[in-house]
PDB file of N, CA and C in Angstrom:
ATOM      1  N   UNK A   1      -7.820 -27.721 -19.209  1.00  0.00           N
ATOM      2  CA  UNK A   1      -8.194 -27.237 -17.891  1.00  0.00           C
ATOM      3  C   UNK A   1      -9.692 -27.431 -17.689  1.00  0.00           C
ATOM      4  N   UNK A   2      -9.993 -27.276 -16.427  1.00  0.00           N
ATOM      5  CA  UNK A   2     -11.404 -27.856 -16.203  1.00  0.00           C
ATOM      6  C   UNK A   2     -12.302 -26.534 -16.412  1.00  0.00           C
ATOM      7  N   UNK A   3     -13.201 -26.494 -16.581  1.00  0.00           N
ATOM      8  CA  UNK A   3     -14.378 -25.530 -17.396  1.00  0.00           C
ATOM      9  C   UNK A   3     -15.207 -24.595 -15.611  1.00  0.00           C
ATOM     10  N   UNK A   4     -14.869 -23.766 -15.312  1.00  0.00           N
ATOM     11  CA  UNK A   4     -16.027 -23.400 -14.580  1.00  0.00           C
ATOM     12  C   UNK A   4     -15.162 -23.154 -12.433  1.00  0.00           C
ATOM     13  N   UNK A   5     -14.107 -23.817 -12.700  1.00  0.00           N
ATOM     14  CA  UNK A   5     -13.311 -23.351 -11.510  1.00  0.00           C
ATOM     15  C   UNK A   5     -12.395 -22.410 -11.485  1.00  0.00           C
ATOM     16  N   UNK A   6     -11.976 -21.551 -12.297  1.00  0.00           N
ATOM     17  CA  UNK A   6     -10.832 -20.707 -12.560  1.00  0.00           C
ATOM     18  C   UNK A   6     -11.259 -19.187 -11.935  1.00  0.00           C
ATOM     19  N   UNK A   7     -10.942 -18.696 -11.157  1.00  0.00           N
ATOM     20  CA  UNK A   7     -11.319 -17.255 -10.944  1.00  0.00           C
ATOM     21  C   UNK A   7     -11.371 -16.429 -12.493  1.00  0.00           C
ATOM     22  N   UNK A   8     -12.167 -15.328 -12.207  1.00  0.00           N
ATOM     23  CA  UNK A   8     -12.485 -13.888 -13.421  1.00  0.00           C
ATOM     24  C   UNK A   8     -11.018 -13.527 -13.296  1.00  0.00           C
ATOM     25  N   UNK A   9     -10.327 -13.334 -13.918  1.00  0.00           N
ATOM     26  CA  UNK A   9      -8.927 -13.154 -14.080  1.00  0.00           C
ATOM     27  C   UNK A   9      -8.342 -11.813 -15.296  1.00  0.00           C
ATOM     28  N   UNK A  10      -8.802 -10.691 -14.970  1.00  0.00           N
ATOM     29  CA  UNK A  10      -8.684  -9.207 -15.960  1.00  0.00           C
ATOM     30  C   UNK A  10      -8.521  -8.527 -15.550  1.00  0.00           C
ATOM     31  N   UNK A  11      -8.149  -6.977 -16.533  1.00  0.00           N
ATOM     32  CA  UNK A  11      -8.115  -6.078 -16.273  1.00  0.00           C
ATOM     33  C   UNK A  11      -8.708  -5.108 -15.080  1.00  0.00           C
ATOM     34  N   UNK A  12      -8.101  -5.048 -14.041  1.00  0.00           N
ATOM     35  CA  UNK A  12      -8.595  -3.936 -12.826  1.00  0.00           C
ATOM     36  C   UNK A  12      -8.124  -2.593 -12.690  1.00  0.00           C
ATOM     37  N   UNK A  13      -8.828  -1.399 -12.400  1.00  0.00           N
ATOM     38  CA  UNK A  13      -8.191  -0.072 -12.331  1.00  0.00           C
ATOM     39  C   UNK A  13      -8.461  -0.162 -10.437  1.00  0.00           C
ATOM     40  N   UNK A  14      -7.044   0.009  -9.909  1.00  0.00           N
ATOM     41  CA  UNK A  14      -7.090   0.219  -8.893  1.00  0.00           C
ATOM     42  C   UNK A  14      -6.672   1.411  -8.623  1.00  0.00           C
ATOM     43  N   UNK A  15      -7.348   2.220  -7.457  1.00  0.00           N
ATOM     44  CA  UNK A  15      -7.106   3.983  -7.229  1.00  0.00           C
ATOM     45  C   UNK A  15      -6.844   3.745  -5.919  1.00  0.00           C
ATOM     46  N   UNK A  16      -5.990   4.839  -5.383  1.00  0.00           N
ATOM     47  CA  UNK A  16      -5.389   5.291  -4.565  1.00  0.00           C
ATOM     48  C   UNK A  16      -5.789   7.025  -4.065  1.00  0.00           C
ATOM     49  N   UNK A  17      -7.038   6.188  -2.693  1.00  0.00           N
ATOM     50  CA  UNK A  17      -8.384   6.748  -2.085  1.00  0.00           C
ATOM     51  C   UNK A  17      -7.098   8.350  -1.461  1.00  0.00           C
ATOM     52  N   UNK A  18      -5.874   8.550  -1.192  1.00  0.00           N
ATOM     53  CA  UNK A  18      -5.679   9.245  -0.451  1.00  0.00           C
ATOM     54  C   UNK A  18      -4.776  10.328  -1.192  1.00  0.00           C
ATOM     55  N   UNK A  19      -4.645   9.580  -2.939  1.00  0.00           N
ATOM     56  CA  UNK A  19      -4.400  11.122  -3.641  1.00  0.00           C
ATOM     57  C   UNK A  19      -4.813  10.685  -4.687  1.00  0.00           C
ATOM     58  N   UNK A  20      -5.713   9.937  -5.091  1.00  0.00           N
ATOM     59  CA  UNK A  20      -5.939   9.984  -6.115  1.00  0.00           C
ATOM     60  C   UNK A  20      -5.434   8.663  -7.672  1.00  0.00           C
ATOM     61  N   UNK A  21      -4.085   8.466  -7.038  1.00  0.00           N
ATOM     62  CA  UNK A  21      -3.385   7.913  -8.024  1.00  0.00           C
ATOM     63  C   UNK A  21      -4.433   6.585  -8.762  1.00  0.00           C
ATOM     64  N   UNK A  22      -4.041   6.437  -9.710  1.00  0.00           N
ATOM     65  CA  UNK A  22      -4.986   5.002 -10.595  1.00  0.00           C
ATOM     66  C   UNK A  22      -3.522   4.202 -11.757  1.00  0.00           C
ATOM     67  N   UNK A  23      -3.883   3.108 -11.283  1.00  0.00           N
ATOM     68  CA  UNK A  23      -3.198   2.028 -11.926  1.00  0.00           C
ATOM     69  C   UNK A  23      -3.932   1.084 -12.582  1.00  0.00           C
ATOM     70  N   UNK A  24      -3.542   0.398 -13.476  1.00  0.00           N
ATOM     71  CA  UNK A  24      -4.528  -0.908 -14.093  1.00  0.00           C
ATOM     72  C   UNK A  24      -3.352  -1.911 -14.377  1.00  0.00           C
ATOM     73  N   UNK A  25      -3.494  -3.207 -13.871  1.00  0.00           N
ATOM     74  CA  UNK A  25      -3.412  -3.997 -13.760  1.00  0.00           C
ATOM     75  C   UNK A  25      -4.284  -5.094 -13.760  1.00  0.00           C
ATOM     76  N   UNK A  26      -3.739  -6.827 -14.708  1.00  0.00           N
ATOM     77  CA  UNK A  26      -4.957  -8.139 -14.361  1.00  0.00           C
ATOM     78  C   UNK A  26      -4.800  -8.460 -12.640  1.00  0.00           C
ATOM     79  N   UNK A  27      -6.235  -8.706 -12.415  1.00  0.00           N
ATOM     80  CA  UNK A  27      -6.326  -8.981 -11.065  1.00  0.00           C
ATOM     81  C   UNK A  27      -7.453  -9.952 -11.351  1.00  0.00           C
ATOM     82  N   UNK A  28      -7.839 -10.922  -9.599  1.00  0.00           N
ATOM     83  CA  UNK A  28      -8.718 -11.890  -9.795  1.00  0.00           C
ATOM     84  C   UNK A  28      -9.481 -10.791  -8.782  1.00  0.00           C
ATOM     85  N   UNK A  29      -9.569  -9.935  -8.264  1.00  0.00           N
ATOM     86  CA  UNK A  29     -10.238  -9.287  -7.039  1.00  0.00           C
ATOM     87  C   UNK A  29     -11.478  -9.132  -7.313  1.00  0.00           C
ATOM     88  N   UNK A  30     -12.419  -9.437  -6.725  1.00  0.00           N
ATOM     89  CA  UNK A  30     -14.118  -9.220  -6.595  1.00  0.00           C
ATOM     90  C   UNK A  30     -14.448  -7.735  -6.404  1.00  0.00           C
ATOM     91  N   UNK A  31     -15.033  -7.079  -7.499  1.00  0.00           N
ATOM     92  CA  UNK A  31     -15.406  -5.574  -7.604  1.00  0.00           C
ATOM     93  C   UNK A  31     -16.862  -5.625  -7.746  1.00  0.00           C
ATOM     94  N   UNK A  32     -17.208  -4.186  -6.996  1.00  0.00           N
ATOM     95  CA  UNK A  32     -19.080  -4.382  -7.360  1.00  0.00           C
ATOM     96  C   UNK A  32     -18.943  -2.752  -8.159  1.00  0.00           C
ATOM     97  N   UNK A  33     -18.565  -1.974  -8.383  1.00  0.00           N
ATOM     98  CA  UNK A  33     -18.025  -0.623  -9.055  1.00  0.00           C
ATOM     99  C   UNK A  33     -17.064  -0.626 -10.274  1.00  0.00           C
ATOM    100  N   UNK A  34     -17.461   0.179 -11.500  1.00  0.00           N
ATOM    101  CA  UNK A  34     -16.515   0.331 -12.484  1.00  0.00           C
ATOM    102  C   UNK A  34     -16.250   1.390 -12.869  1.00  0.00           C
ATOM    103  N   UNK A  35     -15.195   1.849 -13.362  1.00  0.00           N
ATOM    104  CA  UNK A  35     -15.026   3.312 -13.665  1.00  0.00           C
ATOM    105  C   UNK A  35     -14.698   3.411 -15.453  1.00  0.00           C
ATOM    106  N   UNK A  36     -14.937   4.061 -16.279  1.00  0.00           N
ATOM    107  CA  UNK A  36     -14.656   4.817 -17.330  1.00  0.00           C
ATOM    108  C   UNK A  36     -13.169   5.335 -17.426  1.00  0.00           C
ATOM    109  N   UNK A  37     -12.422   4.564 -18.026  1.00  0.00           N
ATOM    110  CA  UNK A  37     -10.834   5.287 -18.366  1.00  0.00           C
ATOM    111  C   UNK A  37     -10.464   6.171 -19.409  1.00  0.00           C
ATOM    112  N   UNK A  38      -9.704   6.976 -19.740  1.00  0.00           N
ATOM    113  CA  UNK A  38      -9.910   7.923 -20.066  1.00  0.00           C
ATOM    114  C   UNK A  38      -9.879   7.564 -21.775  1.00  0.00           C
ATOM    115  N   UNK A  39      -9.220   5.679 -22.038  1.00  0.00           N
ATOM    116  CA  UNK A  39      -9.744   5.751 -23.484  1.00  0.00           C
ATOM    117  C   UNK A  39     -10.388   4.954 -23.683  1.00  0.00           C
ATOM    118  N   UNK A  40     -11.097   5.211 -22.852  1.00  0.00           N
ATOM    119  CA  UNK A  40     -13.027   4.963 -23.203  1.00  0.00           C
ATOM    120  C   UNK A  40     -13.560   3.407 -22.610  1.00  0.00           C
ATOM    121  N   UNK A  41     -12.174   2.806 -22.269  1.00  0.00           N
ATOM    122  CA  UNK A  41     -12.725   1.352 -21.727  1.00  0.00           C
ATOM    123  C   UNK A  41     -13.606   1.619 -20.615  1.00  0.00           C
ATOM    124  N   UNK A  42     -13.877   0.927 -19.797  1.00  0.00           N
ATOM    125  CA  UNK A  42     -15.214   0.544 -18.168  1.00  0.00           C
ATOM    126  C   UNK A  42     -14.116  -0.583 -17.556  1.00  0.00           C
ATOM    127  N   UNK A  43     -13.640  -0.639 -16.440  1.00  0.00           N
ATOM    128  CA  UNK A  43     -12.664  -1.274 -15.661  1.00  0.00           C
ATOM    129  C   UNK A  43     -13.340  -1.538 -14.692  1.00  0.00           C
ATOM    130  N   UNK A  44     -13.555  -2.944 -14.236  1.00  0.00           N
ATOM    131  CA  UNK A  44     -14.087  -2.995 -12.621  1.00  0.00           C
ATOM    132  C   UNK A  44     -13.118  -2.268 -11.587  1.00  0.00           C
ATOM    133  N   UNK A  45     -13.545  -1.276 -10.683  1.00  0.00           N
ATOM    134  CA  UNK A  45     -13.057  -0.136 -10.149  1.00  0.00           C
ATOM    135  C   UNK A  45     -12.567  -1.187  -8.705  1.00  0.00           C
ATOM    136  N   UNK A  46     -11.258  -1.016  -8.300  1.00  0.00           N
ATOM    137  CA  UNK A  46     -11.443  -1.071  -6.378  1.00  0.00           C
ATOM    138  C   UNK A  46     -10.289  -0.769  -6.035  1.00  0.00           C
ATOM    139  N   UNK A  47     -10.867   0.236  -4.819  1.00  0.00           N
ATOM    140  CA  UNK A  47      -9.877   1.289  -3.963  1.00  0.00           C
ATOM    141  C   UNK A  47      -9.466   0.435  -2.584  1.00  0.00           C
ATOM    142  N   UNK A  48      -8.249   1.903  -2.738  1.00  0.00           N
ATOM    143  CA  UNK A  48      -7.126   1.531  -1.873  1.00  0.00           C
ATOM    144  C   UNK A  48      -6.751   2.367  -0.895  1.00  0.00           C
ATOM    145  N   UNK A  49      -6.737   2.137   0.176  1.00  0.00           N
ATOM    146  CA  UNK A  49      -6.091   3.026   0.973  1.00  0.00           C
ATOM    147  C   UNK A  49      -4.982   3.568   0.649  1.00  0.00           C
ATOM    148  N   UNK A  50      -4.449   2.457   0.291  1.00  0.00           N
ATOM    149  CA  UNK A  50      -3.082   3.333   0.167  1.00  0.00           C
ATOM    150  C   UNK A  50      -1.841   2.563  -0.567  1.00  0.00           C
ATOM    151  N   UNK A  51      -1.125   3.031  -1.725  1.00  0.00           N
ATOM    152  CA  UNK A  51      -0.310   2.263  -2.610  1.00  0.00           C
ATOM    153  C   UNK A  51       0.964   3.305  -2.225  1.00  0.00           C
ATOM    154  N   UNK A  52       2.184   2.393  -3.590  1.00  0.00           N
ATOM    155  CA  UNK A  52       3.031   2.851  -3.314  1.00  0.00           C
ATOM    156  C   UNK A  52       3.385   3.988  -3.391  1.00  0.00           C
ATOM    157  N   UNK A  53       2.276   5.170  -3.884  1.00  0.00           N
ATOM    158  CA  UNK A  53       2.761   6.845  -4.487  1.00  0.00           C
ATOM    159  C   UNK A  53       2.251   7.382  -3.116  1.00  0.00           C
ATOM    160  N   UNK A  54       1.546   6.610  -2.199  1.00  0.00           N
ATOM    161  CA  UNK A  54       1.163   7.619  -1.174  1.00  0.00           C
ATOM    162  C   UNK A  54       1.939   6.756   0.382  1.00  0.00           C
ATOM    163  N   UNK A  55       2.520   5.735   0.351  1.00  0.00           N
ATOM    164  CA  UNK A  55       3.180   4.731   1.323  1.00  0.00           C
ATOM    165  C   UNK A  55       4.188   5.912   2.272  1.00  0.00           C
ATOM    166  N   UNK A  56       5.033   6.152   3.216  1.00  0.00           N
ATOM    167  CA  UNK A  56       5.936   6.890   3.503  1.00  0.00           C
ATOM    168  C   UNK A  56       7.126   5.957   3.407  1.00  0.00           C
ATOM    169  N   UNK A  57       7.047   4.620   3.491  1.00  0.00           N
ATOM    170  CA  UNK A  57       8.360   3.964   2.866  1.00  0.00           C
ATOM    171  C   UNK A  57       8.591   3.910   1.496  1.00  0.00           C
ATOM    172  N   UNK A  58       7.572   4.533   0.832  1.00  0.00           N
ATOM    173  CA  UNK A  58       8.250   4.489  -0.730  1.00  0.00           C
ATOM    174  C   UNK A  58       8.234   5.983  -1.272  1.00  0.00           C
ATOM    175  N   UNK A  59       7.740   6.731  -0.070  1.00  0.00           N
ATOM    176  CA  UNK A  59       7.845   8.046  -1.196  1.00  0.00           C
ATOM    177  C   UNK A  59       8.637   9.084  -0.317  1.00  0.00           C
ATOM    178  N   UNK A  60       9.430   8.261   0.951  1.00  0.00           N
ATOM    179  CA  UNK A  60      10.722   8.915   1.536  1.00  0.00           C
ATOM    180  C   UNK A  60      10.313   9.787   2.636  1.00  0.00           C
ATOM    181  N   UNK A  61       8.948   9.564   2.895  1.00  0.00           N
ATOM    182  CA  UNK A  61       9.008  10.497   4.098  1.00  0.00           C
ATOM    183  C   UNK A  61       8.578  10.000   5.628  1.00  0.00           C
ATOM    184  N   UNK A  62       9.088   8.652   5.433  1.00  0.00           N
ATOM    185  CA  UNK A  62       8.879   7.543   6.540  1.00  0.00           C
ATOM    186  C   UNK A  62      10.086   8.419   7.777  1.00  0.00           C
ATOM    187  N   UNK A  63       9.528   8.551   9.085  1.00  0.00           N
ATOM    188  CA  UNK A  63      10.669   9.157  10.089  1.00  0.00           C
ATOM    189  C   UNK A  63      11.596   7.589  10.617  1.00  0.00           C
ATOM    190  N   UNK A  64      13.118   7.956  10.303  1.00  0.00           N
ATOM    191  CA  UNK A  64      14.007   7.212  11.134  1.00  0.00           C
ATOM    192  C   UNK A  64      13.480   7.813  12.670  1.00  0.00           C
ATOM    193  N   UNK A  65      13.705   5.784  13.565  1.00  0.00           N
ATOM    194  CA  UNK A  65      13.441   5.879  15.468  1.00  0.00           C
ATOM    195  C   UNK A  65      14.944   6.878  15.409  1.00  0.00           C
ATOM    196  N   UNK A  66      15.767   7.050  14.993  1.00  0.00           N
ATOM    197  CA  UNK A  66      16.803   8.057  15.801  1.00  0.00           C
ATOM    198  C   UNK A  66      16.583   9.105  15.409  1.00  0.00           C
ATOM    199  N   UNK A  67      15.787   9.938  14.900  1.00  0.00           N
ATOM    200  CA  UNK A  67      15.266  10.840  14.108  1.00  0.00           C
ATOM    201  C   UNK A  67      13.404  11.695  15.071  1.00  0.00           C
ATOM    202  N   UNK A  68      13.717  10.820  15.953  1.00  0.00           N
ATOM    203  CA  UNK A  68      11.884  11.286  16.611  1.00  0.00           C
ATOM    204  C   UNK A  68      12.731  11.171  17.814  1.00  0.00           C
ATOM    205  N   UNK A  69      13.062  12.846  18.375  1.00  0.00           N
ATOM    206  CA  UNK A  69      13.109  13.338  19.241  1.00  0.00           C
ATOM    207  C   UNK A  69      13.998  12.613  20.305  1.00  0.00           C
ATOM    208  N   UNK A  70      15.061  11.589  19.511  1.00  0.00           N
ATOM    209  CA  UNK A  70      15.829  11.255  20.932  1.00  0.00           C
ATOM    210  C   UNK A  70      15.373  10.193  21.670  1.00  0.00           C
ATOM    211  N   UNK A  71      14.748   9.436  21.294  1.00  0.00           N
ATOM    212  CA  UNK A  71      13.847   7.929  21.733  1.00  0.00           C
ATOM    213  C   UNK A  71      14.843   7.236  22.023  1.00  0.00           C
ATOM    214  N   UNK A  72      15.771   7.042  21.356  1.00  0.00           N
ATOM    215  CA  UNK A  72      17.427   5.460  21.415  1.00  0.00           C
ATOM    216  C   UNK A  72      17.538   6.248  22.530  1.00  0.00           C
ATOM    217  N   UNK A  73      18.213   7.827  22.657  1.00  0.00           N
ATOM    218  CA  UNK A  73      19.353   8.557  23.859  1.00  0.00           C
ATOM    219  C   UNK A  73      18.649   8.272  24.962  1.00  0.00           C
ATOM    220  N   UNK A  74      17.369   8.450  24.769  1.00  0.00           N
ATOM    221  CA  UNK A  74      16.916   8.304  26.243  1.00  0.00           C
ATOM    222  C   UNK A  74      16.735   7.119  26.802  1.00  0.00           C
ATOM    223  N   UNK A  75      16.039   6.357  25.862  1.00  0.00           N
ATOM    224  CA  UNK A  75      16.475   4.821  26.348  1.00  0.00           C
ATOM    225  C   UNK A  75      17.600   4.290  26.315  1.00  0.00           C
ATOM    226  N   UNK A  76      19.220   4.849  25.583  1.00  0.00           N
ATOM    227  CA  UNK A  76      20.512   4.199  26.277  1.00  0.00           C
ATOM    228  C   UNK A  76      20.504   5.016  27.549  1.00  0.00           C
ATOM    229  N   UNK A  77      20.422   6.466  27.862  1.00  0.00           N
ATOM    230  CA  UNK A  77      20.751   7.190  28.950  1.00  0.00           C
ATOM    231  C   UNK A  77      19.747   6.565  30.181  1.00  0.00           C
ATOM    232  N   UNK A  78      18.908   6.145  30.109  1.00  0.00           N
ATOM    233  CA  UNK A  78      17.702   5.389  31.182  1.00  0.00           C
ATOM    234  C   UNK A  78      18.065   3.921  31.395  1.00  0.00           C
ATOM    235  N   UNK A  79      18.373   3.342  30.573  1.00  0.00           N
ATOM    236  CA  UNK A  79      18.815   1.956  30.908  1.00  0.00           C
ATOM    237  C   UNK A  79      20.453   1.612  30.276  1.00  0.00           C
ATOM    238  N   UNK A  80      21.204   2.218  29.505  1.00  0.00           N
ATOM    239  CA  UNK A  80      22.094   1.769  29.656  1.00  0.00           C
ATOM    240  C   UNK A  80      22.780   0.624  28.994  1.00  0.00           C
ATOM    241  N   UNK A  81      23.963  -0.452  29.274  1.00  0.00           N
ATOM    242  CA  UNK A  81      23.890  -1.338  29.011  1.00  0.00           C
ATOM    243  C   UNK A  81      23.208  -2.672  29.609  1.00  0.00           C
ATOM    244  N   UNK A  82      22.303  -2.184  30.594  1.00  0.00           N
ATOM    245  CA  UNK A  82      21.794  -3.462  31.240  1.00  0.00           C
ATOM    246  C   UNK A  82      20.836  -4.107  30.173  1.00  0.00           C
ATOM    247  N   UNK A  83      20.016  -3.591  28.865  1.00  0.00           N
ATOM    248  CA  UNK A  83      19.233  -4.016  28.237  1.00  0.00           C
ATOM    249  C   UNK A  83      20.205  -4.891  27.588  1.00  0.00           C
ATOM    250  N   UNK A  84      21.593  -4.574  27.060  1.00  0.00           N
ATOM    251  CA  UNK A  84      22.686  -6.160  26.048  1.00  0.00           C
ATOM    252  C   UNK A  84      22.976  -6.622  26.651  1.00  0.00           C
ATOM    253  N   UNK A  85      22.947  -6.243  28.118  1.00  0.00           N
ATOM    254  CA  UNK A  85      23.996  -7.511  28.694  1.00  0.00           C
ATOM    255  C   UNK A  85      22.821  -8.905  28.656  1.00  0.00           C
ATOM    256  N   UNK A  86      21.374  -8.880  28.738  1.00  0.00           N
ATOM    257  CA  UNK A  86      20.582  -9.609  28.682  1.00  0.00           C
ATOM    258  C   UNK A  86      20.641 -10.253  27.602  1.00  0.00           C
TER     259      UNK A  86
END
């Protein structure tokens, strides 16, 4: 392989800014911050809004549209079938 084109390709601790959570995983991602893990390594650090422990499609508390107040009823009861027949 050629010498000097390959992305930094290691260990990353990525956190999860909205509870906390931390994962480590290799990543090529550009970090300017590192954090201290708890056995003793230094990880280039970079946050996240938001992963899968804080997502509402993965941690089940995503609202079903038939579930928020009647949105489908009122739009079949307001329009009907004229919206399929289209």
């Amino acid at each position: 392989m050629k010498e000097g084109i390959h992305p930094n390709y290691r260990e990353v601790c990525f956190v999860d800014l909205s509870n906390g959570f931390k994962f480590v995983t290799r990543s090529c991602v550009g970090t300017r911050e590192t954090v201290k893990m708890d056995d003793g390594r230094e990880l280039p650090l970079f946050k996240l809004d938001t992963s899968s422990e804080s997502h509402p499609f993965y941690t089940g508390t995503q609202k079903s549209v038939n579930d928020m107040g009647g949105r489908v009823d009122k739009f079949l009861k307001k329009f009907g079938n004229k919206a399929a027949a289209k």
